[in-house]
N, C-alpha and C. Protein backbone atom coordinates (compact mmCIF):
# COMPACT_ATOMS: atom_id res chain seq x y z
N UNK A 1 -18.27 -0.32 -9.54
CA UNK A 1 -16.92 0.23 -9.63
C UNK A 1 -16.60 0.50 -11.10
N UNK A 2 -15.93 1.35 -11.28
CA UNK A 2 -15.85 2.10 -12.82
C UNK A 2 -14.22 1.64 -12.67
N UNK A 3 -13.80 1.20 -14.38
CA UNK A 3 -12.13 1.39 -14.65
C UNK A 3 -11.99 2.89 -14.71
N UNK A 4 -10.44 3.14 -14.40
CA UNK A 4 -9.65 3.87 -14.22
C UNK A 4 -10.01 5.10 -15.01
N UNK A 5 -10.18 4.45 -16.47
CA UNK A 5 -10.70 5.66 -18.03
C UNK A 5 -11.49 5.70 -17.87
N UNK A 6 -13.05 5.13 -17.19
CA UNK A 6 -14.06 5.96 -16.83
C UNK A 6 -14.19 6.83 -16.18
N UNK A 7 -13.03 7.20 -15.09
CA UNK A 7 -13.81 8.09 -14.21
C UNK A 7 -13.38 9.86 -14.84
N UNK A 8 -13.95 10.56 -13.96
CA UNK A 8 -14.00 12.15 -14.29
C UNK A 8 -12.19 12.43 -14.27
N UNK A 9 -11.90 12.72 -14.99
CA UNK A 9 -10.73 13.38 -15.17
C UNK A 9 -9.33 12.88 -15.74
N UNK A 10 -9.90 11.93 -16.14
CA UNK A 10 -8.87 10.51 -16.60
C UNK A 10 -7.97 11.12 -17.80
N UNK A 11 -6.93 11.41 -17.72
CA UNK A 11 -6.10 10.53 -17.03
C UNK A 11 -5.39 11.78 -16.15
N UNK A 12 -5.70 13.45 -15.78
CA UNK A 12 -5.25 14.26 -15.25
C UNK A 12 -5.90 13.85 -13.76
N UNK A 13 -5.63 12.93 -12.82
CA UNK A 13 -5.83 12.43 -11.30
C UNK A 13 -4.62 13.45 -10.91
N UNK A 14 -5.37 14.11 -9.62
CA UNK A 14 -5.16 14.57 -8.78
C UNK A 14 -4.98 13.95 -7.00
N UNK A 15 -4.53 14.70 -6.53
CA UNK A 15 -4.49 13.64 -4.98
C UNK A 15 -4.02 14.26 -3.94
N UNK A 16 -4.35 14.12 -2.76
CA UNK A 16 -4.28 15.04 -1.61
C UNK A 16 -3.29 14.19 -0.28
N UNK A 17 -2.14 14.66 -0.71
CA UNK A 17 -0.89 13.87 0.17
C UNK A 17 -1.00 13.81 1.36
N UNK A 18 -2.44 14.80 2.30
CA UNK A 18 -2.63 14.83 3.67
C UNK A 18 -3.29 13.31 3.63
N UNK A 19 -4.68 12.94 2.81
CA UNK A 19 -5.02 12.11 3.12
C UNK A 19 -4.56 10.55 2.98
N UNK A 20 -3.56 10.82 1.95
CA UNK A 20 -2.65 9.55 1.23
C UNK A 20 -1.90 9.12 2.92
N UNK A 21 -1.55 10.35 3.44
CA UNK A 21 -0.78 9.39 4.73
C UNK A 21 -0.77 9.08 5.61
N UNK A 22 -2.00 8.95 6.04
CA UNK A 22 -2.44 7.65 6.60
C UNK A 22 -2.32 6.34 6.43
N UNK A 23 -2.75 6.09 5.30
CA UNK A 23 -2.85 4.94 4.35
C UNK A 23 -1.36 4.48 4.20
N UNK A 24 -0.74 5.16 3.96
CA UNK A 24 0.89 4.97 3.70
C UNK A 24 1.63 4.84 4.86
N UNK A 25 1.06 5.71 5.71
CA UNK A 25 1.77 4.90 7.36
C UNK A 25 1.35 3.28 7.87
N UNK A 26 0.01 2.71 7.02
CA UNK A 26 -0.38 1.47 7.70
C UNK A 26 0.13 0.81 6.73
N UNK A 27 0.45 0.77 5.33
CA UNK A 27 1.01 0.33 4.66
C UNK A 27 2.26 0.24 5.05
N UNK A 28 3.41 0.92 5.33
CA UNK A 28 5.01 0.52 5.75
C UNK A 28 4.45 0.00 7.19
N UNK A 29 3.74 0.21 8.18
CA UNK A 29 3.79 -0.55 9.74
C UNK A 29 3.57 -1.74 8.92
N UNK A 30 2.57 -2.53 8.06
CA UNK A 30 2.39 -3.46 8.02
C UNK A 30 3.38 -4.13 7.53
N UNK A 31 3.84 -3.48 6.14
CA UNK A 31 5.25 -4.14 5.75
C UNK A 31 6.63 -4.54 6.53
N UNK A 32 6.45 -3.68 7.77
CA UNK A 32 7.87 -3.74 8.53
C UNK A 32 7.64 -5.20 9.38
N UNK A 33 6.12 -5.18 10.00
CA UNK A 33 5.62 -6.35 10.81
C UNK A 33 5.76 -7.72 9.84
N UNK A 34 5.24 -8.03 8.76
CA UNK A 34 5.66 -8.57 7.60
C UNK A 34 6.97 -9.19 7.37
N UNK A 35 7.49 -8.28 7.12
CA UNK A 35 8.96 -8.39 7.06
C UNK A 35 10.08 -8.69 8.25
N UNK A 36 9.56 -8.18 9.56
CA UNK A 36 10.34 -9.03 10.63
C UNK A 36 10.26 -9.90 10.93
N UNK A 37 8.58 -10.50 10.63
CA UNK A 37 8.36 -11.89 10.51
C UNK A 37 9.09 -13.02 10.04
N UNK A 38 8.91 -12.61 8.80
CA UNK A 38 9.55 -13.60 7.67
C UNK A 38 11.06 -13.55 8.05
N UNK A 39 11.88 -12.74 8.91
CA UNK A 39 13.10 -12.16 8.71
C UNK A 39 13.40 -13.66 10.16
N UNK A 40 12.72 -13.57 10.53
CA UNK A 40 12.53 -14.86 12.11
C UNK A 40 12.54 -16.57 11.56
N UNK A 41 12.39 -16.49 10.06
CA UNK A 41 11.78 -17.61 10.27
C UNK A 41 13.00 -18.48 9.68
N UNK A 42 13.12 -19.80 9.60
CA UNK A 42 14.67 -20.39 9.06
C UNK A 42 13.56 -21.68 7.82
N UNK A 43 15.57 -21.82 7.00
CA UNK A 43 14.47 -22.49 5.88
C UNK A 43 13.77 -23.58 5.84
N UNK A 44 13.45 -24.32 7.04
CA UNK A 44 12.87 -25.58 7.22
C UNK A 44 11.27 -24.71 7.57
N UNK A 45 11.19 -23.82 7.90
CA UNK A 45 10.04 -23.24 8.11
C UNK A 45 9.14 -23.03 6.64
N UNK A 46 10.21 -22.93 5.43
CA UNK A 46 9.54 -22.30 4.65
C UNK A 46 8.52 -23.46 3.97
């Protein structure tokens, strides 16, 4: 794995918002599941 300033084009990154959202839809489902969780729980739980 290369840092960030190694790779080709550093620091002009580019990015393709079709494929970003995917990733970004499992990211907020997970956060919401996450978060209703914790939202259930009382403070003797913590």
């Amino acid at each position: 794995m290369t840092w960030n300033w190694q790779q080709a084009g550093w620091p002009r990154f580019t990015s393709n918002a079709k494929q970003l959202d995917a990733f970004e839809k499992r990211l907020l489902l997970g956060a919401g599941v996450s978060f209703g969780a914790v939202k259930h729980l009382s403070e003797d739980d913590y």
